[in-house]
C-alpha atoms as a PDB file:
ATOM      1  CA  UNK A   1     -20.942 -32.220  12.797  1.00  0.00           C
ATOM      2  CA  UNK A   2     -17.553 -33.501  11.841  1.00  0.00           C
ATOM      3  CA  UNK A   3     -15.687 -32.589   8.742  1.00  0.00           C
ATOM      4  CA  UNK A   4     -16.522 -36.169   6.722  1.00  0.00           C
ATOM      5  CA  UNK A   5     -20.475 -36.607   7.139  1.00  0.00           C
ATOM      6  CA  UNK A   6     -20.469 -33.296   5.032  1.00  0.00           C
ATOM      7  CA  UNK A   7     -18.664 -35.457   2.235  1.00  0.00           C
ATOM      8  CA  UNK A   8     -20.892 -36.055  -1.026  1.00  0.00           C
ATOM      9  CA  UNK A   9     -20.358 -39.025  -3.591  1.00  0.00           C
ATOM     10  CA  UNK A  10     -17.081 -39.806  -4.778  1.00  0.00           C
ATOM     11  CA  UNK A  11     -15.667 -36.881  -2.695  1.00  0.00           C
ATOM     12  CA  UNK A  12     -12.357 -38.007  -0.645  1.00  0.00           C
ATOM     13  CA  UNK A  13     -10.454 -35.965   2.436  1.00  0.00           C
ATOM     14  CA  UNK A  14      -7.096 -35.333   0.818  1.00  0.00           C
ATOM     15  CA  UNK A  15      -5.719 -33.376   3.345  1.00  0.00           C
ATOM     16  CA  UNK A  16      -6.874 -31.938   6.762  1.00  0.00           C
ATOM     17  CA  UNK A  17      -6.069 -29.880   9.559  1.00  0.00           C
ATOM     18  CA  UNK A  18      -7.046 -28.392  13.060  1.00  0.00           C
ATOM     19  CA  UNK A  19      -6.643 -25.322  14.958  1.00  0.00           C
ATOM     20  CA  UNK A  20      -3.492 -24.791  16.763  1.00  0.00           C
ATOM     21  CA  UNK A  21      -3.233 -24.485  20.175  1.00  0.00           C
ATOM     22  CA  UNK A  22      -2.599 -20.777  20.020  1.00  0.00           C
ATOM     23  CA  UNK A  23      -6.026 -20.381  18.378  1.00  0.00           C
ATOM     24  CA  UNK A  24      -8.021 -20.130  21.838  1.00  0.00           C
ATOM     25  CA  UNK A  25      -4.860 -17.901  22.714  1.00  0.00           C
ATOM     26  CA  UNK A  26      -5.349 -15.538  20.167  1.00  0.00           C
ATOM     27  CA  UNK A  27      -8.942 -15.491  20.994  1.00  0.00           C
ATOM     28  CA  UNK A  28      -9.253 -15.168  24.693  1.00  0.00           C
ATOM     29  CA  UNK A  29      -6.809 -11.521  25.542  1.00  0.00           C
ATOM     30  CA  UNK A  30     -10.345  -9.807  26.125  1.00  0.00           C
ATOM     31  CA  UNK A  31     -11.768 -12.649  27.832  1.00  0.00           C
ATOM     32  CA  UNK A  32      -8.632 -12.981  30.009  1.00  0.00           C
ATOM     33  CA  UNK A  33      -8.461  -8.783  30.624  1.00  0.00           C
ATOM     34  CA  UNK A  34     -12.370  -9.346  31.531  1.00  0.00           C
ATOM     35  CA  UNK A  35     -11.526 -12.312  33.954  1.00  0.00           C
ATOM     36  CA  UNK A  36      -8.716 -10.408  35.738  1.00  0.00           C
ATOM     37  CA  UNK A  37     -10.595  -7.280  35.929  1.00  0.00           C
ATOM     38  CA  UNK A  38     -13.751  -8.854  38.127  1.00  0.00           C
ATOM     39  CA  UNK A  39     -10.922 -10.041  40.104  1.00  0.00           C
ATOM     40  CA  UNK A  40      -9.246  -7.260  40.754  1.00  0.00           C
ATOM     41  CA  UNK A  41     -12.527  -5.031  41.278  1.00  0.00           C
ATOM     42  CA  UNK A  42     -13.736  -7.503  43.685  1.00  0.00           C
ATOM     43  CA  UNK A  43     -10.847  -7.554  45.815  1.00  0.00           C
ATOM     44  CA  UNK A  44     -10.804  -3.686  45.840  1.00  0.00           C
ATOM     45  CA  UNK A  45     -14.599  -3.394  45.985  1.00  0.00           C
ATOM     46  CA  UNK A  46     -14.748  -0.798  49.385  1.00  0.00           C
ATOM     47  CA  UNK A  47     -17.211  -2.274  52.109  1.00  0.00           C
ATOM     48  CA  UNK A  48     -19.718   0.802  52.975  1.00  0.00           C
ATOM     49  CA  UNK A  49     -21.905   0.854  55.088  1.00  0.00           C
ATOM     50  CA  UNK A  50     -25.184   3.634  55.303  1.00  0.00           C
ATOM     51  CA  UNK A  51     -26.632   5.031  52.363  1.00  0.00           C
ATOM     52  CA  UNK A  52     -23.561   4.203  50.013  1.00  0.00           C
ATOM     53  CA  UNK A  53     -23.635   0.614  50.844  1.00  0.00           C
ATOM     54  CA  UNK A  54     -25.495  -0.285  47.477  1.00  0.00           C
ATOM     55  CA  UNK A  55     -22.488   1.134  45.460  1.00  0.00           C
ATOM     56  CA  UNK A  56     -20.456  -1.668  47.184  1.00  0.00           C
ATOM     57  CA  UNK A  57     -23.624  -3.857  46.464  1.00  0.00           C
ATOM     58  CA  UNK A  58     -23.293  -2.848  42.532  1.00  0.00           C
ATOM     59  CA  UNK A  59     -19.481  -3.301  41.897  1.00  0.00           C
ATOM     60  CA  UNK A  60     -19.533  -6.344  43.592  1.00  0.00           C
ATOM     61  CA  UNK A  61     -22.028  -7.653  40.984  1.00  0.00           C
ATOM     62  CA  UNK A  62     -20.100  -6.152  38.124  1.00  0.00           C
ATOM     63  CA  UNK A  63     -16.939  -7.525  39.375  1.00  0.00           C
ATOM     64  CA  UNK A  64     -18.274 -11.054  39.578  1.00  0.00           C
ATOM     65  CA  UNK A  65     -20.260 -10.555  36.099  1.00  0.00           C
ATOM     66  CA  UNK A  66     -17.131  -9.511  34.655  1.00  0.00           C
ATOM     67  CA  UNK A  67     -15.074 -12.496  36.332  1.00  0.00           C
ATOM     68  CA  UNK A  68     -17.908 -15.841  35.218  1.00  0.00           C
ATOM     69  CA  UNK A  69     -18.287 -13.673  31.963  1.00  0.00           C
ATOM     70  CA  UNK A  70     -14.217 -14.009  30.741  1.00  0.00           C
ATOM     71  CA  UNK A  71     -14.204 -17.234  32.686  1.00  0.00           C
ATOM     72  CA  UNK A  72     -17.259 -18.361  29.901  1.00  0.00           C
ATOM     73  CA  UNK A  73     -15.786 -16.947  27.022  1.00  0.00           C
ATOM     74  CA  UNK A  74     -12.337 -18.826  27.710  1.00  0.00           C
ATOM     75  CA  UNK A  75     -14.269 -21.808  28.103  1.00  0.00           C
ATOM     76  CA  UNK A  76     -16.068 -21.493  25.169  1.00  0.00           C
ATOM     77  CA  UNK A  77     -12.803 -20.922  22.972  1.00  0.00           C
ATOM     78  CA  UNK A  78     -10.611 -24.141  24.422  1.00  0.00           C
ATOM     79  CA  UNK A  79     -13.805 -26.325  23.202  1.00  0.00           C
ATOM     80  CA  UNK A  80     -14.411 -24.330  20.009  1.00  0.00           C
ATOM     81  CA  UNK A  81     -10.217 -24.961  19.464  1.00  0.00           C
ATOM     82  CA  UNK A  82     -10.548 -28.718  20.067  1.00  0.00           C
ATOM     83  CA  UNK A  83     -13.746 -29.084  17.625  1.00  0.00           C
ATOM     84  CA  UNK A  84     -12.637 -27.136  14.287  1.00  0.00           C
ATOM     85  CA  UNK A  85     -11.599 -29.273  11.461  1.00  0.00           C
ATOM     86  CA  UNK A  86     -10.536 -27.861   8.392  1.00  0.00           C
ATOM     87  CA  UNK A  87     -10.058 -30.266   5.448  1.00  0.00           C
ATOM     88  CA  UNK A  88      -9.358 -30.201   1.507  1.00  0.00           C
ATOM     89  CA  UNK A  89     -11.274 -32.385  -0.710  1.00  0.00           C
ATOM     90  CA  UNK A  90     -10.542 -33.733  -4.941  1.00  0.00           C
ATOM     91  CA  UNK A  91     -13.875 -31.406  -5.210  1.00  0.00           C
ATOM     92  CA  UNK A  92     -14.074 -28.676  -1.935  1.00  0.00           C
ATOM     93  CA  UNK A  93     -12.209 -26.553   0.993  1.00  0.00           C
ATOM     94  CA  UNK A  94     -14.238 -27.510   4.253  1.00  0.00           C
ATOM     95  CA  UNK A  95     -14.470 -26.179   7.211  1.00  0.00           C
ATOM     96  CA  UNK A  96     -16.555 -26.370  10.790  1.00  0.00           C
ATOM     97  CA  UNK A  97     -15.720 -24.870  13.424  1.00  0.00           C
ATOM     98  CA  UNK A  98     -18.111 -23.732  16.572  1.00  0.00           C
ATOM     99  CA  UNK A  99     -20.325 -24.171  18.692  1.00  0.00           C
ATOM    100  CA  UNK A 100     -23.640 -22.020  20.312  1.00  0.00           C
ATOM    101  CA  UNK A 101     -23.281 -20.699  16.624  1.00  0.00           C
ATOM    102  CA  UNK A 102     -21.849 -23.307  14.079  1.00  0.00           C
ATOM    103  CA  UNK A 103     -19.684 -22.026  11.342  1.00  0.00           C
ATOM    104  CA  UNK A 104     -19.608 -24.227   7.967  1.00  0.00           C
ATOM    105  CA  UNK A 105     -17.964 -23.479   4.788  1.00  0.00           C
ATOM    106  CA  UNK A 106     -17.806 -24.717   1.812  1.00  0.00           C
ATOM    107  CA  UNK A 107     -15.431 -23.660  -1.074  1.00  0.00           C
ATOM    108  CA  UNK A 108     -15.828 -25.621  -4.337  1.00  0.00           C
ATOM    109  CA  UNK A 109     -12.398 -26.034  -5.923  1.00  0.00           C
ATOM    110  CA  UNK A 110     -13.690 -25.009  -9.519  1.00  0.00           C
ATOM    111  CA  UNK A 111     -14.827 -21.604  -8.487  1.00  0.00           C
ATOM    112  CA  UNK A 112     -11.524 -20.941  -6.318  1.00  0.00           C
ATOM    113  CA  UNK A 113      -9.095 -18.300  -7.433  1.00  0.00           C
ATOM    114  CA  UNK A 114      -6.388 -17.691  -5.222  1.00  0.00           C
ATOM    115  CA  UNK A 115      -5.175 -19.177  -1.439  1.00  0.00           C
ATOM    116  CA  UNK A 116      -3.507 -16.218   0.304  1.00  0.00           C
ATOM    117  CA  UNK A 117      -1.040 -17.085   3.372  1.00  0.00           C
ATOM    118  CA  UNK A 118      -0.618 -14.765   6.622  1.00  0.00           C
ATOM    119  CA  UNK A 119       2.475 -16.503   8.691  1.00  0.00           C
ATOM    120  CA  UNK A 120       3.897 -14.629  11.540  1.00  0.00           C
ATOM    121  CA  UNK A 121       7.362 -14.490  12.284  1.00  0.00           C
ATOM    122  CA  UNK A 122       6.313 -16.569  15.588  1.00  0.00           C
ATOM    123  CA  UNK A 123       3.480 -18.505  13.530  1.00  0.00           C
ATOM    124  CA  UNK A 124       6.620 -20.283  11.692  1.00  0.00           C
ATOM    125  CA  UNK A 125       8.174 -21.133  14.028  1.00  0.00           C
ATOM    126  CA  UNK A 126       5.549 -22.766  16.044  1.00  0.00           C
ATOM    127  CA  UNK A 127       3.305 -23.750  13.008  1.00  0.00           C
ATOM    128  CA  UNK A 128       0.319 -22.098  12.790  1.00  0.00           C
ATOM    129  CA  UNK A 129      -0.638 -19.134  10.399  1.00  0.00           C
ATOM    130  CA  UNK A 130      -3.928 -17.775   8.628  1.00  0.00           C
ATOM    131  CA  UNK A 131      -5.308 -18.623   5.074  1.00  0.00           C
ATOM    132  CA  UNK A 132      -7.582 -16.496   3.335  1.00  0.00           C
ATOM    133  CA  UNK A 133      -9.561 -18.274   0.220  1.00  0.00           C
ATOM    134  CA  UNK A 134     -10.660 -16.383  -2.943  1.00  0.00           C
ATOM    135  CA  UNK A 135     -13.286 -16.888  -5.191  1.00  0.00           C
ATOM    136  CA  UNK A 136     -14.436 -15.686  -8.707  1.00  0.00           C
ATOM    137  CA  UNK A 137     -17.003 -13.683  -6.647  1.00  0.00           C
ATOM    138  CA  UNK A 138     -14.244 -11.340  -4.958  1.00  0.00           C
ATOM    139  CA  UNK A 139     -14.504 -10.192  -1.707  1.00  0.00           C
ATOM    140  CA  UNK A 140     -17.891 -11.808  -1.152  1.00  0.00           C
ATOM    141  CA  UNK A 141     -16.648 -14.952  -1.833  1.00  0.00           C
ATOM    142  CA  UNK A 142     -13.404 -14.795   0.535  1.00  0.00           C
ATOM    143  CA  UNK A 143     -13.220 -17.185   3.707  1.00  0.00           C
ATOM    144  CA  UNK A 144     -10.882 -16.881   6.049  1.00  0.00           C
ATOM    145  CA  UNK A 145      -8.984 -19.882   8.198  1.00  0.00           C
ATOM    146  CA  UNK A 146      -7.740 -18.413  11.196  1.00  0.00           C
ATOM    147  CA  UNK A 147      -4.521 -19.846  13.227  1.00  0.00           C
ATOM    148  CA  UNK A 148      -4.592 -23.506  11.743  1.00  0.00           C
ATOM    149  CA  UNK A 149      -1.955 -26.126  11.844  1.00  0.00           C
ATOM    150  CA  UNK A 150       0.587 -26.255   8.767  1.00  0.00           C
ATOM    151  CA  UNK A 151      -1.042 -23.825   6.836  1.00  0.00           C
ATOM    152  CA  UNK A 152       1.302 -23.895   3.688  1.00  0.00           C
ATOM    153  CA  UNK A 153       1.087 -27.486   3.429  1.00  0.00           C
ATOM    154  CA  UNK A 154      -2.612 -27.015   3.691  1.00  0.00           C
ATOM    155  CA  UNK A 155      -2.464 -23.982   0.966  1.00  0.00           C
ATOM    156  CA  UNK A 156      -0.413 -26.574  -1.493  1.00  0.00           C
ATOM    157  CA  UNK A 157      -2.655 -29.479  -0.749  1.00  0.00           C
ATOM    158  CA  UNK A 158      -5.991 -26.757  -2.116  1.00  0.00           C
ATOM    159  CA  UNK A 159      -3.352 -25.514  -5.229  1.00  0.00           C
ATOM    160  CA  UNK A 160      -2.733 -29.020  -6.366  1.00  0.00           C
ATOM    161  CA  UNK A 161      -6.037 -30.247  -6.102  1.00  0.00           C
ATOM    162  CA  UNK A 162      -7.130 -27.034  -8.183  1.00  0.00           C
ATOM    163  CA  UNK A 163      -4.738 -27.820 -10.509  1.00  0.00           C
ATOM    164  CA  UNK A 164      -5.920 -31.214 -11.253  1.00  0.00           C
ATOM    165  CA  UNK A 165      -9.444 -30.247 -10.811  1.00  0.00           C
ATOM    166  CA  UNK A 166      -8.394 -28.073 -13.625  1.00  0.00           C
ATOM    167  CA  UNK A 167      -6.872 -30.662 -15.949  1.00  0.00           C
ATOM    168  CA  UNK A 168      -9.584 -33.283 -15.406  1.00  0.00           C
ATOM    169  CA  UNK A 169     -12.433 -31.254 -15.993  1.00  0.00           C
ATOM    170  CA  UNK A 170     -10.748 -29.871 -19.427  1.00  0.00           C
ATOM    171  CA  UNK A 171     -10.908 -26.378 -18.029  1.00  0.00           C
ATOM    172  CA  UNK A 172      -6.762 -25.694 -18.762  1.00  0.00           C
ATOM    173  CA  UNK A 173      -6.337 -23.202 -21.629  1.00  0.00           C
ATOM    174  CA  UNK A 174      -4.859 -24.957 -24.432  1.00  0.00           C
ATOM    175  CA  UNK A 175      -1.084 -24.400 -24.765  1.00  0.00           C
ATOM    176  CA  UNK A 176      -0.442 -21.900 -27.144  1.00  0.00           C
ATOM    177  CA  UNK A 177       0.818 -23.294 -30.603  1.00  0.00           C
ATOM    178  CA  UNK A 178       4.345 -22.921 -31.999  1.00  0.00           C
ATOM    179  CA  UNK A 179       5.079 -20.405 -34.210  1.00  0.00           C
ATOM    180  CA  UNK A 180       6.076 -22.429 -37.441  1.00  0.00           C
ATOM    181  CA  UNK A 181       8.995 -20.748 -39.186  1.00  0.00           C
ATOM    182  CA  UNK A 182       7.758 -20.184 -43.470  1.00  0.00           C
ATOM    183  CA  UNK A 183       8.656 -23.556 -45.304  1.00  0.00           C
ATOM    184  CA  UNK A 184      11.536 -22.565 -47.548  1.00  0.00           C
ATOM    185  CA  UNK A 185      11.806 -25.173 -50.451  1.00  0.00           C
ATOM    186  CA  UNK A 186      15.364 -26.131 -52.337  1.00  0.00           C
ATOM    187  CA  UNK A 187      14.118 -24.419 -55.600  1.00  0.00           C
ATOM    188  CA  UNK A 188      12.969 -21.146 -53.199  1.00  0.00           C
ATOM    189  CA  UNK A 189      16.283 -21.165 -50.680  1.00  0.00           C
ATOM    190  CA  UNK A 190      18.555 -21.581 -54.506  1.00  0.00           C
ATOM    191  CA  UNK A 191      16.860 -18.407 -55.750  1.00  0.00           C
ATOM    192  CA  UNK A 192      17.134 -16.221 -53.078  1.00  0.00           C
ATOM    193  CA  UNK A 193      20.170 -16.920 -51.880  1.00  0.00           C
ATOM    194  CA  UNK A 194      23.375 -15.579 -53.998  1.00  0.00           C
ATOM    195  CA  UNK A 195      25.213 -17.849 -56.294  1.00  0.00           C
ATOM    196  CA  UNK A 196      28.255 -20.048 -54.808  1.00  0.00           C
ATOM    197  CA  UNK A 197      26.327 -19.044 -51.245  1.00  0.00           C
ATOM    198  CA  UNK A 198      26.244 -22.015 -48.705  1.00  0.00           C
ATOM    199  CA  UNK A 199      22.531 -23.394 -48.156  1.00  0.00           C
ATOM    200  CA  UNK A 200      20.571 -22.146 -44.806  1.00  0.00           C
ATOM    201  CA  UNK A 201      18.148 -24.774 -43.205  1.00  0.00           C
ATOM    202  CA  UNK A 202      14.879 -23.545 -41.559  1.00  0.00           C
ATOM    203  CA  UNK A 203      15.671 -23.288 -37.675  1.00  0.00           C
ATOM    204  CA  UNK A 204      13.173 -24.821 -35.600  1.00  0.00           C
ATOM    205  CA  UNK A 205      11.026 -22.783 -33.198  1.00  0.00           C
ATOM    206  CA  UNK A 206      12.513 -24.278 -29.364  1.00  0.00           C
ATOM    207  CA  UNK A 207       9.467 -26.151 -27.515  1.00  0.00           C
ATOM    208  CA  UNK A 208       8.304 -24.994 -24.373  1.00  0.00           C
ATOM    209  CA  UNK A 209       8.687 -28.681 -21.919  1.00  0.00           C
ATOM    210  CA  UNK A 210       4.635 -29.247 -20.537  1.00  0.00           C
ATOM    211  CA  UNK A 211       4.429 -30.047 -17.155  1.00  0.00           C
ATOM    212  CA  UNK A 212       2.778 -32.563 -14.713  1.00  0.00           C
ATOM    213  CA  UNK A 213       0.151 -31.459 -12.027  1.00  0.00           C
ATOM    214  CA  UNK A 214       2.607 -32.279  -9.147  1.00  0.00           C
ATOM    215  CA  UNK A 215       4.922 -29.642 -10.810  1.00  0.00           C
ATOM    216  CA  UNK A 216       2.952 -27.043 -12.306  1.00  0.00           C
ATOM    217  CA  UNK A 217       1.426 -27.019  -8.411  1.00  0.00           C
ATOM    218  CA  UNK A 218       4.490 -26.722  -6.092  1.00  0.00           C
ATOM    219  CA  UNK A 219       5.849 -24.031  -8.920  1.00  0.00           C
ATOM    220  CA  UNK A 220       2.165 -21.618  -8.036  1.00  0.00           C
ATOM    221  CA  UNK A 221       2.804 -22.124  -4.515  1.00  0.00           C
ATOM    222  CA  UNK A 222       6.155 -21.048  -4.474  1.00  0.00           C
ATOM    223  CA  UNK A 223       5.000 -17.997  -6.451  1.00  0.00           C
ATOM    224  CA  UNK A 224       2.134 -17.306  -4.101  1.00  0.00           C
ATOM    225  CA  UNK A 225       5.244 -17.137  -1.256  1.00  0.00           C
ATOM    226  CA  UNK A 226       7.005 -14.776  -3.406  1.00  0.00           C
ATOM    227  CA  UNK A 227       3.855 -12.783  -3.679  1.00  0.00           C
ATOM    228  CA  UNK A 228       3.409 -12.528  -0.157  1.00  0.00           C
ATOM    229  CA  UNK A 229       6.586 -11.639   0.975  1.00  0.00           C
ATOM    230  CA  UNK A 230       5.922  -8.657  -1.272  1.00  0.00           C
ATOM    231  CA  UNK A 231       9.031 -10.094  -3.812  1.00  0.00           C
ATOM    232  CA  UNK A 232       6.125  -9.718  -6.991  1.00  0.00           C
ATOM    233  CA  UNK A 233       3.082  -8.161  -7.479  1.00  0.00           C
ATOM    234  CA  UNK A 234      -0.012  -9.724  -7.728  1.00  0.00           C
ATOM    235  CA  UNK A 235      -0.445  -9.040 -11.540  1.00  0.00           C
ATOM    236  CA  UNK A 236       2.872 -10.391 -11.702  1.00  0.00           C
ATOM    237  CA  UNK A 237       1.555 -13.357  -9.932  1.00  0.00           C
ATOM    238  CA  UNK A 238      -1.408 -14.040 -12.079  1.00  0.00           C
ATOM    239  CA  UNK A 239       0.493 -13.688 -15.028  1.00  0.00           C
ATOM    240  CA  UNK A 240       2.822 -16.479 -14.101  1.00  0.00           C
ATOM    241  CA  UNK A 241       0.443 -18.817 -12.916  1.00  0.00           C
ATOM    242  CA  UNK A 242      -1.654 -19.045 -16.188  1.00  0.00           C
ATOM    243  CA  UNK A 243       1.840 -19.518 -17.968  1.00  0.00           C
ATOM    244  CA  UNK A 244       2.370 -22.066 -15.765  1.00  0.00           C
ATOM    245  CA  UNK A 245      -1.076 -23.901 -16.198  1.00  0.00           C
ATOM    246  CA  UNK A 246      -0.859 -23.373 -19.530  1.00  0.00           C
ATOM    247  CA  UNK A 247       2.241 -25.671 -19.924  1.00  0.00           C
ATOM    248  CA  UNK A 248       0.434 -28.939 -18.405  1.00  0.00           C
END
């Protein structure tokens, strides 16, 4: 079943991706030692004759079990590669992927937390890298994408969908108010302040600039880099990125 017969009312694909080819890669280095080693233990497989005959018999059969066996699962993992679809919604994270045994997701955007990245050195350059979703549940809650196609434009496409999930359902913590400096009247300033002494006016308290969804977005994703590459900590992380929502 494709990603958008899952799709409920009103819900539109904002951004989708697939596997990348190094997926069934990734997946097959068992498969592939399996395939080789029925090879290789067929073509060695000693031809005896007598009593010992049947242990010729038996690693024959193992070698050829071992050879359709990886030969299967390699199949299997090229179609599985060409079939997932991963795909973020204005209202979930979707995935399917599979086939014998289908695996769906489905990640609503109010109850996600956190969108880690895992990009190789070799993953960047060839664009393909894990993502690993996180829920108010913890570690129950976590799904992870494996070797998918531009996977930090896919991790900013969830973030600024959350964010303006966030705004339109009113679930943004109100900005916090400005501290208003004590009103000092003429008669009150004159008083307190020594004769022949030159007025003071009240300085204003600086305001903090809001900012749009688009902005308040691509600034939590670069965090979430920054995080990653170990440059902050996580509480360092969270700590920012409520500041951040905070100012929309």
């Amino acid at each position: 079943m494709a990603v958008k017969d899952n799709l409920i009312a009103d819900e539109t694909v904002v951004f989708e991706s697939k596997k990348h080819w190094m997926a069934p890669i990734r997946a097959s280095l068992v498969a592939a030692a399996m395939f080789i080693g029925g090879a290789i233990l067929y073509r060695v497989s000693p031809n005896w004759d007598g009593f010992f005959s049947f242990v010729g018999s038996i690693l024959d059969l193992l070698a050829i079990a071992l050879f359709i066996g990886g030969l299967g699962w390699i199949i299997y993992n090229v179609i599985e590669w060409r079939t997932a679809e991963f795909a973020v919604t204005n209202m979930r994270v979707l995935r399917e992927e599979g086939l014998a045994s289908k695996r769906s997701s489905t990640t609503l955007l109010s109850s996600l937390s956190d969108v880690k990245s895992n990009v190789s050195f070799l993953g960047d350059k060839l664009g393909y890298g894990d993502l690993m979703l996180l829920t108010q549940s913890g570690s129950a809650g976590e799904d992870r994408f494996l070797c998918i196609t531009t996977p930090m434009d896919f991790r900013n496409a969830v973030m600024n969908e959350k964010v303006a999930d966030r705004r339109d359902g009113g679930m943004a913590p109100a900005p916090a108010a400005a501290v208003a400096a004590p009103a000092v009247t003429a008669a009150g300033a004159s008083a307190a302040a020594p004769a022949g002494a030159p007025a003071v006016a009240p300085v204003a308290a600086p305001a903090v600039r809001s900012m749009t969804s688009t902005e308040a977005a691509a600034a939590i994703a670069s965090l979430a880099d920054l995080r990653d590459r170990g440059a902050i900590t996580s509480e360092e992380y969270e700590a920012k990125k409520g500041e951040l929502l905070g100012r929309m």
